[in-house]
PDB file of N, CA and C in Angstrom:
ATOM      1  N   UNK A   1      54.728 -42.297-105.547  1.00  0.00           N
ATOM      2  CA  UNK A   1      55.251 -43.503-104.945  1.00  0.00           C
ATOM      3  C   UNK A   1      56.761 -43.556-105.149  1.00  0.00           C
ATOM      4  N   UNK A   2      57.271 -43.941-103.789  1.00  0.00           N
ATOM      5  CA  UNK A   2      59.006 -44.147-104.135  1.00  0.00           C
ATOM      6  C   UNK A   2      59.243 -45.449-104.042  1.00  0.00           C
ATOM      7  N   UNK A   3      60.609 -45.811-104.724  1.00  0.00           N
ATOM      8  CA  UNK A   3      61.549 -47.129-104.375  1.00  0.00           C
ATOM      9  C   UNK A   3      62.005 -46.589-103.241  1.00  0.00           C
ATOM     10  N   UNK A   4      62.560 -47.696-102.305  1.00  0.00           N
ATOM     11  CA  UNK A   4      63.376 -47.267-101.469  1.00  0.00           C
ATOM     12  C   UNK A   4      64.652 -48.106-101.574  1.00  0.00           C
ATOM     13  N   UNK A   5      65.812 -48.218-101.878  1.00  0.00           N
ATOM     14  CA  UNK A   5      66.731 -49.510-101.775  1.00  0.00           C
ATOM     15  C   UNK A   5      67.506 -49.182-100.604  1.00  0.00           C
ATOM     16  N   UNK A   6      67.997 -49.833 -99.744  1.00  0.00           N
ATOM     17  CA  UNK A   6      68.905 -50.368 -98.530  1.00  0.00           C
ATOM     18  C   UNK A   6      69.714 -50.935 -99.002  1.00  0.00           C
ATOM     19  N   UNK A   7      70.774 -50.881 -98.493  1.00  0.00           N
ATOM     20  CA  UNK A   7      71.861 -51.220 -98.709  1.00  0.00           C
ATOM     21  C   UNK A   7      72.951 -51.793 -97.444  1.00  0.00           C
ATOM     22  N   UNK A   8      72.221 -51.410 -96.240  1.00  0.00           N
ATOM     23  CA  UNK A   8      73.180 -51.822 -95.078  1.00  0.00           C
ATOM     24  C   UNK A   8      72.809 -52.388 -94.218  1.00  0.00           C
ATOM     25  N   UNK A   9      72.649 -53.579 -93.194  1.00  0.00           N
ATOM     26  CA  UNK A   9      71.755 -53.901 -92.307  1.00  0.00           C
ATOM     27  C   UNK A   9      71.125 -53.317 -91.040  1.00  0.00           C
ATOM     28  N   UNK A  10      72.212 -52.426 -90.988  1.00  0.00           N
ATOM     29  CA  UNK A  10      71.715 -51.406 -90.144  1.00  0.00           C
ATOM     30  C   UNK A  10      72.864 -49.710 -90.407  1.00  0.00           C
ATOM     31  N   UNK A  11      71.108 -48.975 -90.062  1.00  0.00           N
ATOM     32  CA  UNK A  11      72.055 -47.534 -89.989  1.00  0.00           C
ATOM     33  C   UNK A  11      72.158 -47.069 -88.302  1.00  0.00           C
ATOM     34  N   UNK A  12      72.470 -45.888 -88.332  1.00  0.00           N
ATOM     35  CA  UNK A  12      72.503 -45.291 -86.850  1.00  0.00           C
ATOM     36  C   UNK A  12      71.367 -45.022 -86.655  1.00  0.00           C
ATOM     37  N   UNK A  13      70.608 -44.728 -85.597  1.00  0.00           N
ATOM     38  CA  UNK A  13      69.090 -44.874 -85.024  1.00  0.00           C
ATOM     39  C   UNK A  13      68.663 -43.599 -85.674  1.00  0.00           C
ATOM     40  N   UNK A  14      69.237 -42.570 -85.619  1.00  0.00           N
ATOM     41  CA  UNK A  14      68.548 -41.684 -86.501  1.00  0.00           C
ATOM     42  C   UNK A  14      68.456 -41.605 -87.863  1.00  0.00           C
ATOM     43  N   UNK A  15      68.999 -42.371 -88.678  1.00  0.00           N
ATOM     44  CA  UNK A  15      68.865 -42.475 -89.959  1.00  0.00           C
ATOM     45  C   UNK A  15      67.806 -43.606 -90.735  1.00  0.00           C
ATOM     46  N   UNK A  16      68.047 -44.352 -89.240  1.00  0.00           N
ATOM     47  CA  UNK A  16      66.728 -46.017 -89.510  1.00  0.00           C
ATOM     48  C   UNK A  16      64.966 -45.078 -89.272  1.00  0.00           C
ATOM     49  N   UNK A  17      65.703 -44.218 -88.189  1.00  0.00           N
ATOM     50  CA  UNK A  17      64.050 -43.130 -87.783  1.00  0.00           C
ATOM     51  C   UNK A  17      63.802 -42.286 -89.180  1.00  0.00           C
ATOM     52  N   UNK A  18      64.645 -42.116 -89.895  1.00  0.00           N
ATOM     53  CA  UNK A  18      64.584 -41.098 -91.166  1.00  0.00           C
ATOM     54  C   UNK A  18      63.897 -41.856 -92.158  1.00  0.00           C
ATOM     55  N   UNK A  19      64.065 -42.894 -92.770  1.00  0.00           N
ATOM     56  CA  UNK A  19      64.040 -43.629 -93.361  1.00  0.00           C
ATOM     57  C   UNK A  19      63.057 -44.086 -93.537  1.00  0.00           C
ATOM     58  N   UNK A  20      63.137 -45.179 -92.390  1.00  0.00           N
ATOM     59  CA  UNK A  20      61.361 -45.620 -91.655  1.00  0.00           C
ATOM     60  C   UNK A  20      60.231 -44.797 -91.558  1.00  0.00           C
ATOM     61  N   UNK A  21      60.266 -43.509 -91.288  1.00  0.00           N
ATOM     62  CA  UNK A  21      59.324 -42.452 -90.972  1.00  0.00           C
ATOM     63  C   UNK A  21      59.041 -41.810 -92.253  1.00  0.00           C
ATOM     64  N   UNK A  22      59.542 -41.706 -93.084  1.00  0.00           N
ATOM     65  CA  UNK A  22      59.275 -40.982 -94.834  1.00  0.00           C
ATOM     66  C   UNK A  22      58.664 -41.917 -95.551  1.00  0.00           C
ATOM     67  N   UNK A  23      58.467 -43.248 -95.119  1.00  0.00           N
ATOM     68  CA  UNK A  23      57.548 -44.504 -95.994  1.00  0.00           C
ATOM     69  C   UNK A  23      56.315 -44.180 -95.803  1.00  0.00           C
ATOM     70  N   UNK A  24      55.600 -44.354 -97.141  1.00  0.00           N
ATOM     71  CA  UNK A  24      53.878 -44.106 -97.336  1.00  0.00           C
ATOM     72  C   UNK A  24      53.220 -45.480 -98.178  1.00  0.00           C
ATOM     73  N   UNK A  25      52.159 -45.727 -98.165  1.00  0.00           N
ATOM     74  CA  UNK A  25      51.318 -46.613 -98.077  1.00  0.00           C
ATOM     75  C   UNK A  25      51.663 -46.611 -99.949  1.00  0.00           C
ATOM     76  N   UNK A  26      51.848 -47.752-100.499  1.00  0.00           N
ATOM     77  CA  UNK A  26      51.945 -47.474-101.987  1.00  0.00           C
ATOM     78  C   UNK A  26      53.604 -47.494-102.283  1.00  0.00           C
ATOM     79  N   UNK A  27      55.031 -47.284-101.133  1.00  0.00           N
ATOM     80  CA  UNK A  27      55.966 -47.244-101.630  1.00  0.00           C
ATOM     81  C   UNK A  27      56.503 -48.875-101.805  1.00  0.00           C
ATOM     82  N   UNK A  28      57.889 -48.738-102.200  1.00  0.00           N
ATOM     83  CA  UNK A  28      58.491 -49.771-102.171  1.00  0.00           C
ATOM     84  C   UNK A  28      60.001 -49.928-101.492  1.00  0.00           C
ATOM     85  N   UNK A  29      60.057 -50.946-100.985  1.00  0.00           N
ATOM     86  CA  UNK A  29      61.500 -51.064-100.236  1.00  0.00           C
ATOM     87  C   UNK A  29      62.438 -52.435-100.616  1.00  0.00           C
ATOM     88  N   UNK A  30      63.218 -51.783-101.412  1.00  0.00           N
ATOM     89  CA  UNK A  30      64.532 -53.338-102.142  1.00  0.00           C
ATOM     90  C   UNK A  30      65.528 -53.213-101.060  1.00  0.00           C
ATOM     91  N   UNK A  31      65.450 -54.417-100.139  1.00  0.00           N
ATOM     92  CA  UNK A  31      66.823 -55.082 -99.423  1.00  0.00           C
ATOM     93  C   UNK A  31      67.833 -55.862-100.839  1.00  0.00           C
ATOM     94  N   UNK A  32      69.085 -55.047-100.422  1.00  0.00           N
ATOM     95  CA  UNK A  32      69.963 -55.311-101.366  1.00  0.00           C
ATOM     96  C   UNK A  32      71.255 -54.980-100.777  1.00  0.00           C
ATOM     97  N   UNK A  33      72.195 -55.826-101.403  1.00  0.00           N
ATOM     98  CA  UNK A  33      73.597 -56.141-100.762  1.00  0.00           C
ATOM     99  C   UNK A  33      73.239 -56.411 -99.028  1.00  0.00           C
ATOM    100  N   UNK A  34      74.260 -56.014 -98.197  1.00  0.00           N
ATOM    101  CA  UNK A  34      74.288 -56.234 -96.856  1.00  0.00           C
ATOM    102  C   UNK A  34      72.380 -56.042 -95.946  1.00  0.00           C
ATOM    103  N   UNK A  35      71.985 -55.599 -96.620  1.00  0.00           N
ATOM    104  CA  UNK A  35      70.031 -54.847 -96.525  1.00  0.00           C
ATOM    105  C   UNK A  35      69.460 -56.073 -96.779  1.00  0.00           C
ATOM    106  N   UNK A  36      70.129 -56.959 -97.184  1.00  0.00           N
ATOM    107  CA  UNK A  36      69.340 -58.768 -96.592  1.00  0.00           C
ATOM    108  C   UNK A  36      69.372 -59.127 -95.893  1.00  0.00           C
ATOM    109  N   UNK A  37      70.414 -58.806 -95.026  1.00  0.00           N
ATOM    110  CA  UNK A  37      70.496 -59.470 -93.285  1.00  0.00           C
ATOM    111  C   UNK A  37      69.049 -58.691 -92.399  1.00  0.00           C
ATOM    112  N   UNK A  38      69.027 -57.917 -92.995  1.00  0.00           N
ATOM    113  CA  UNK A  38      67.562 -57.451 -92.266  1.00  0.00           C
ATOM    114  C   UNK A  38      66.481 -58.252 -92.149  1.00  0.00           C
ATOM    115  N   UNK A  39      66.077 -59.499 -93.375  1.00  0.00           N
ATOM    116  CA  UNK A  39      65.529 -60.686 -93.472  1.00  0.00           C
ATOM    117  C   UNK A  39      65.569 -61.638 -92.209  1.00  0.00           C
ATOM    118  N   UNK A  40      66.539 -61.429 -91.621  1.00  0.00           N
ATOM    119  CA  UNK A  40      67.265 -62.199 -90.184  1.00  0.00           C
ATOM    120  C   UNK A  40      67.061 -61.779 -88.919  1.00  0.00           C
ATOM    121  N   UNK A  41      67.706 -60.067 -89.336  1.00  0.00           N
ATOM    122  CA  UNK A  41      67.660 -59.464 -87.736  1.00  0.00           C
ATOM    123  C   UNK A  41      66.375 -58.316 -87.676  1.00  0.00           C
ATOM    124  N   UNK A  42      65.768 -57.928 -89.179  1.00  0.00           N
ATOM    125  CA  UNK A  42      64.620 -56.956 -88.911  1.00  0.00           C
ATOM    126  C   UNK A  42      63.104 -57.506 -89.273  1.00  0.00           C
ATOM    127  N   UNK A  43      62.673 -59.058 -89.206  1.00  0.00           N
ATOM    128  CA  UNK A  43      61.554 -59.613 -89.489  1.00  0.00           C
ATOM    129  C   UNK A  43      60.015 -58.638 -89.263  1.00  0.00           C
ATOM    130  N   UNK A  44      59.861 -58.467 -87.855  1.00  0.00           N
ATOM    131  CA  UNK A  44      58.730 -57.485 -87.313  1.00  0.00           C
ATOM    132  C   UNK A  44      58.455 -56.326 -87.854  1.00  0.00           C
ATOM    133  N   UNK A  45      60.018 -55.720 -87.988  1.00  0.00           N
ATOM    134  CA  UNK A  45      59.656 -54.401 -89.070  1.00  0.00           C
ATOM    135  C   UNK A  45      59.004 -54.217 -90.040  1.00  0.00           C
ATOM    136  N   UNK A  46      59.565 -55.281 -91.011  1.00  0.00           N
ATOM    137  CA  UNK A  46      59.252 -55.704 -92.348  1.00  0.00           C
ATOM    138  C   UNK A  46      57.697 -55.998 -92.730  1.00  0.00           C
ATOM    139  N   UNK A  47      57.774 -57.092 -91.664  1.00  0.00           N
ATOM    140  CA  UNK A  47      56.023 -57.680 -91.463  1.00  0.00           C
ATOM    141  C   UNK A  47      54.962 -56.209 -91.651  1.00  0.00           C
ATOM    142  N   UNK A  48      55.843 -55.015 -90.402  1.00  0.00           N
ATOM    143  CA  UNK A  48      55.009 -54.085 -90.259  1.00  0.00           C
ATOM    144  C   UNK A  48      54.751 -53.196 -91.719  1.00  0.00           C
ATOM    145  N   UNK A  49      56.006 -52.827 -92.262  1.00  0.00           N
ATOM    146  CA  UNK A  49      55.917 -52.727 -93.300  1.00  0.00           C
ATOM    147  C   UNK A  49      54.656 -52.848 -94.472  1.00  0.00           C
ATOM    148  N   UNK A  50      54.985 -54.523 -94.588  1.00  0.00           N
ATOM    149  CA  UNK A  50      53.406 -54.748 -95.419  1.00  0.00           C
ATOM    150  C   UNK A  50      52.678 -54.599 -95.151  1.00  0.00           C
ATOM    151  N   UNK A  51      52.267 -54.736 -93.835  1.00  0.00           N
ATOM    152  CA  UNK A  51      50.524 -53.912 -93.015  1.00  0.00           C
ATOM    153  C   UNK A  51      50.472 -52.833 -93.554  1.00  0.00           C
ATOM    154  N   UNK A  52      51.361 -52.044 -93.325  1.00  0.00           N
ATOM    155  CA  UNK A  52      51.070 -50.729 -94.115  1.00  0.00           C
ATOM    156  C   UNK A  52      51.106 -50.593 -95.616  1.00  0.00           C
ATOM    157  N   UNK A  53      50.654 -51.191 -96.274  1.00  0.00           N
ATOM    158  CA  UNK A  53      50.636 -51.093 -97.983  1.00  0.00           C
ATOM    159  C   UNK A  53      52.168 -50.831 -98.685  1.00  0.00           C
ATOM    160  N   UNK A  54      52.924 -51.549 -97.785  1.00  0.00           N
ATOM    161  CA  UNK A  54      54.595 -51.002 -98.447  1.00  0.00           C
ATOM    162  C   UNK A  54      55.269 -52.248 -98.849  1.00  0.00           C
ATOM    163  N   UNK A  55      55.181 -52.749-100.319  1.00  0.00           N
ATOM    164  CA  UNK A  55      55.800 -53.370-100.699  1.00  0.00           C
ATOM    165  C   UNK A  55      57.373 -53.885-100.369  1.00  0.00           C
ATOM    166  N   UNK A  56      58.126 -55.014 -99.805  1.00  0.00           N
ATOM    167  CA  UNK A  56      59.105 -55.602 -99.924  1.00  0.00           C
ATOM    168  C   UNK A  56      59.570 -56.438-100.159  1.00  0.00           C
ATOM    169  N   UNK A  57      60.905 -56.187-101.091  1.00  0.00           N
ATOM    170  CA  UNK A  57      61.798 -57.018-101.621  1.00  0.00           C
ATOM    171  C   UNK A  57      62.887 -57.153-101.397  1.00  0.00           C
ATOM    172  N   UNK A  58      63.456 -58.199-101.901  1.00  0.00           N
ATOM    173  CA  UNK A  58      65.205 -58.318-101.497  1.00  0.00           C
ATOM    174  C   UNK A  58      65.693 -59.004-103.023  1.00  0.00           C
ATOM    175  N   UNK A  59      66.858 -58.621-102.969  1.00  0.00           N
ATOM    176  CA  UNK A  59      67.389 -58.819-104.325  1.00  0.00           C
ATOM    177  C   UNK A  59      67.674 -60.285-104.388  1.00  0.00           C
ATOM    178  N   UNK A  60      67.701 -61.724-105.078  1.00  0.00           N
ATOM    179  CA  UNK A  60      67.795 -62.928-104.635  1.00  0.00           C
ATOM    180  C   UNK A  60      69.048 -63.437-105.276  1.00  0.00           C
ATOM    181  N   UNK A  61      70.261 -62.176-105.946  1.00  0.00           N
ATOM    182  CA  UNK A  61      71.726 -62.355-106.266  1.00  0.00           C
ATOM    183  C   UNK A  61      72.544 -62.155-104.674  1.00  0.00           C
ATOM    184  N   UNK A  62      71.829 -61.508-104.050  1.00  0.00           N
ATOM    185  CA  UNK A  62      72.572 -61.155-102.610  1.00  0.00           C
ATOM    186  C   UNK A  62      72.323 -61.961-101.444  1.00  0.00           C
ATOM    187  N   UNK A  63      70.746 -62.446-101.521  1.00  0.00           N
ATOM    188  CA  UNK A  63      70.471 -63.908-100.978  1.00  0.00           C
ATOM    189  C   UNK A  63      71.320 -64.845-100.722  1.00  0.00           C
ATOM    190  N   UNK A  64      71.466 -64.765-102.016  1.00  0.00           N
ATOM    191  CA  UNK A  64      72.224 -66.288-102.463  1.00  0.00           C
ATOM    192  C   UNK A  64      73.489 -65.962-101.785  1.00  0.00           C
ATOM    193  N   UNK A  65      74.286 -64.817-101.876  1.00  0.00           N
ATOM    194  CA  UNK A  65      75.743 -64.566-101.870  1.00  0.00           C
ATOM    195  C   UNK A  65      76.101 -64.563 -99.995  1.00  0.00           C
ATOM    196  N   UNK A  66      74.395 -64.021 -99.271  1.00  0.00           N
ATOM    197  CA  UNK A  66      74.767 -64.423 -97.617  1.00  0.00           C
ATOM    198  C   UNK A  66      74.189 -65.423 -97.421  1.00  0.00           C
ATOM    199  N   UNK A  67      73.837 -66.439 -98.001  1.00  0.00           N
ATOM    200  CA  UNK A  67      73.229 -67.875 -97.811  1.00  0.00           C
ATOM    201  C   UNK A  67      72.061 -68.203 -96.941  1.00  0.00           C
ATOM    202  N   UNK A  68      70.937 -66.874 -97.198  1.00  0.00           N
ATOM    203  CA  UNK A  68      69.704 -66.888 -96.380  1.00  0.00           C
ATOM    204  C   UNK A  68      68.656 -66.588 -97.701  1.00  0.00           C
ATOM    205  N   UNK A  69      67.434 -67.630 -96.818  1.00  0.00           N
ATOM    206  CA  UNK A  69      66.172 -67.025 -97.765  1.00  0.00           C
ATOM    207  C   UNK A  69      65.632 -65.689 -97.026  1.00  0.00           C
ATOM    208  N   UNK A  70      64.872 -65.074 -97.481  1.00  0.00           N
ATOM    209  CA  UNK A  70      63.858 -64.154 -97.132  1.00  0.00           C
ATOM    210  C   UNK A  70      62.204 -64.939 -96.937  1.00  0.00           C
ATOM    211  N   UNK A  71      61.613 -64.765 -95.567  1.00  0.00           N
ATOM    212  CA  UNK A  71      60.560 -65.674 -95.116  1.00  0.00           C
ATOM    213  C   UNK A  71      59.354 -64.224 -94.953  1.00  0.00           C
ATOM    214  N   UNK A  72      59.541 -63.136 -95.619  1.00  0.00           N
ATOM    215  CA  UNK A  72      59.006 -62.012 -95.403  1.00  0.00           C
ATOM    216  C   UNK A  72      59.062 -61.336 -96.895  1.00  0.00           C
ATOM    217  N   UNK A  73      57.755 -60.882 -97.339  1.00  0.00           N
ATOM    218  CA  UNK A  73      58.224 -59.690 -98.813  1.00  0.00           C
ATOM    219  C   UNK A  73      58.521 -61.042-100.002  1.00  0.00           C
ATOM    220  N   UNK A  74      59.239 -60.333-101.134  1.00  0.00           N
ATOM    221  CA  UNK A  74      59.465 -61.506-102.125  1.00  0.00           C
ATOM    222  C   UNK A  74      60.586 -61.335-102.789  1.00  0.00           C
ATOM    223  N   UNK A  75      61.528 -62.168-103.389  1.00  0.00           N
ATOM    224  CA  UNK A  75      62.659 -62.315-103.401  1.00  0.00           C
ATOM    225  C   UNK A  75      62.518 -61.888-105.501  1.00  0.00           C
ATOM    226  N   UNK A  76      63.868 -60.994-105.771  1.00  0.00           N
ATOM    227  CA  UNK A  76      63.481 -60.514-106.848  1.00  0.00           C
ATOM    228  C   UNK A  76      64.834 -60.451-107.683  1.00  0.00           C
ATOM    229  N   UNK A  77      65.037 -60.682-109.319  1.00  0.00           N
ATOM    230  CA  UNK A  77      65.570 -61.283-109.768  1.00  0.00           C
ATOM    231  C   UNK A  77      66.691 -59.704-110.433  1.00  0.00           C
ATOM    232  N   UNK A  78      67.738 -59.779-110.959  1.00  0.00           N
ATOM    233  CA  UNK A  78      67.922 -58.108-111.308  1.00  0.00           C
ATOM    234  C   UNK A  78      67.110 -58.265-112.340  1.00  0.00           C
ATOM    235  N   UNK A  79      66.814 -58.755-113.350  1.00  0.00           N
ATOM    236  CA  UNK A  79      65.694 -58.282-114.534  1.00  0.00           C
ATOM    237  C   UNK A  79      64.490 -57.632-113.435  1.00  0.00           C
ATOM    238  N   UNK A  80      63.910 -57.855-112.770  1.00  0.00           N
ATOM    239  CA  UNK A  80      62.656 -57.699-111.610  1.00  0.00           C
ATOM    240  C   UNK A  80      62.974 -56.387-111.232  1.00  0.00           C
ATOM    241  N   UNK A  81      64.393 -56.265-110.890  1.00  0.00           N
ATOM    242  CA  UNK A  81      64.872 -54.706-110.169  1.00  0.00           C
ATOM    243  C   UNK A  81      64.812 -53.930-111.536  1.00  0.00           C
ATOM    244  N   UNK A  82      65.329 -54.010-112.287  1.00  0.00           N
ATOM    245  CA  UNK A  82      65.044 -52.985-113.160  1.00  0.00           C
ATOM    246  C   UNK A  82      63.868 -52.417-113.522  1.00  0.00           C
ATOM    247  N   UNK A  83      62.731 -53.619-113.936  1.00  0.00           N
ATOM    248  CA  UNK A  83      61.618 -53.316-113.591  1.00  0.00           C
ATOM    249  C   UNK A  83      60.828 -52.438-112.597  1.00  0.00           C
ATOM    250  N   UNK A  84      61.200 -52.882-111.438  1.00  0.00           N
ATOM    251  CA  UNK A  84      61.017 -52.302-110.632  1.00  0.00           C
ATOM    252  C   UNK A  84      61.281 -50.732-110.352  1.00  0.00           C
ATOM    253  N   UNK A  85      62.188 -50.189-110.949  1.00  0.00           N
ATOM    254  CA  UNK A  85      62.544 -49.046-110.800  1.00  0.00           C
ATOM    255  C   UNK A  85      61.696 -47.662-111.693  1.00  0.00           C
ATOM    256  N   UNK A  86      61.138 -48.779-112.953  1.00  0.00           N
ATOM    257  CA  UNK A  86      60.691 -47.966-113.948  1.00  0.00           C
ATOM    258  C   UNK A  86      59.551 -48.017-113.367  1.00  0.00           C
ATOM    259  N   UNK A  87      58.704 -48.531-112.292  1.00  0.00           N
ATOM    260  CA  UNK A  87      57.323 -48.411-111.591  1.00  0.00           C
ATOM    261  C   UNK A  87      57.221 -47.842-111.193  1.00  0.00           C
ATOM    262  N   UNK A  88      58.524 -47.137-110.129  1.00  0.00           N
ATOM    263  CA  UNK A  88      58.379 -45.903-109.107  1.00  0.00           C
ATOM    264  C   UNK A  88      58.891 -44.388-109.922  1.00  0.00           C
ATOM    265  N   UNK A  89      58.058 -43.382-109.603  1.00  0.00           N
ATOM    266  CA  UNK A  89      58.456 -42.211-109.838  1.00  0.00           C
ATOM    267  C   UNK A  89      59.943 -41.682-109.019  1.00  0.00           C
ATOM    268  N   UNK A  90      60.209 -42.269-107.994  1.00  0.00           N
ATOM    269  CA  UNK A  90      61.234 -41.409-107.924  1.00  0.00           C
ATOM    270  C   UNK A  90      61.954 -42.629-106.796  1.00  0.00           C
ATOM    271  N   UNK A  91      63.431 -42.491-107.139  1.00  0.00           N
ATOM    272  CA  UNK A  91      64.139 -43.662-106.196  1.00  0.00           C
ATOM    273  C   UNK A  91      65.060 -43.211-105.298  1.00  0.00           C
ATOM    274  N   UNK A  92      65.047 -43.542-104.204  1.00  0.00           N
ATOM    275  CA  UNK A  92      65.747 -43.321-102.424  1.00  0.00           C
ATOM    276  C   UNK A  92      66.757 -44.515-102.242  1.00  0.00           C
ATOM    277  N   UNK A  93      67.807 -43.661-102.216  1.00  0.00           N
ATOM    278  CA  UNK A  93      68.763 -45.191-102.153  1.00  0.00           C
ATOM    279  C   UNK A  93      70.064 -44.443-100.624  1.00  0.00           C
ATOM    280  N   UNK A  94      69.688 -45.207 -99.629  1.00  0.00           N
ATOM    281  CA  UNK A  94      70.060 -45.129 -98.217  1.00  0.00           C
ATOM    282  C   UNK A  94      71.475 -46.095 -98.264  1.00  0.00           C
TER     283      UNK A  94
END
């Protein structure tokens, strides 16, 4: 199982296809820094996401800092991210 963290709200179409397409049922995906606006402009994805057994989160220091909740996945604290990291065997940071 991997982390996945994001970091940008959007990449170039082949890198969102890279990305998106290497997720397996069991991983995880942290929206973090600018990768919260995805909360806004990538809802459906996300949704799809959890259908498929793929955990998501968003960091809720970066929330706060673009002044949106997350209505998708669950909002996670940095004590939570650290945590989080020691769950996954191996971490993908895009």
């Amino acid at each position: 199982m991997k982390l996945y963290q994001i970091n940008q709200s959007q990449y170039p179409s082949s890198v969102e296809e890279d990305w998106l397409g290497s997720l397996t049922a069991g991983d995880a995906v942290l929206l973090l820094e600018a990768g919260v606006m995805r909360a806004l402009s990538q809802p459906t994805t996300l949704a799809a996401l959890q259908d498929q057994q793929i955990k998501v989160c968003f960091r809720q220091t970066d929330l706060d800092a673009y002044g949106i909740q997350a209505n998708i996945g669950v909002a996670i604290s940095d004590l939570k991210w650290v945590e989080l990291t020691q769950q996954y065997s191996k971490i993908v940071s895009w």
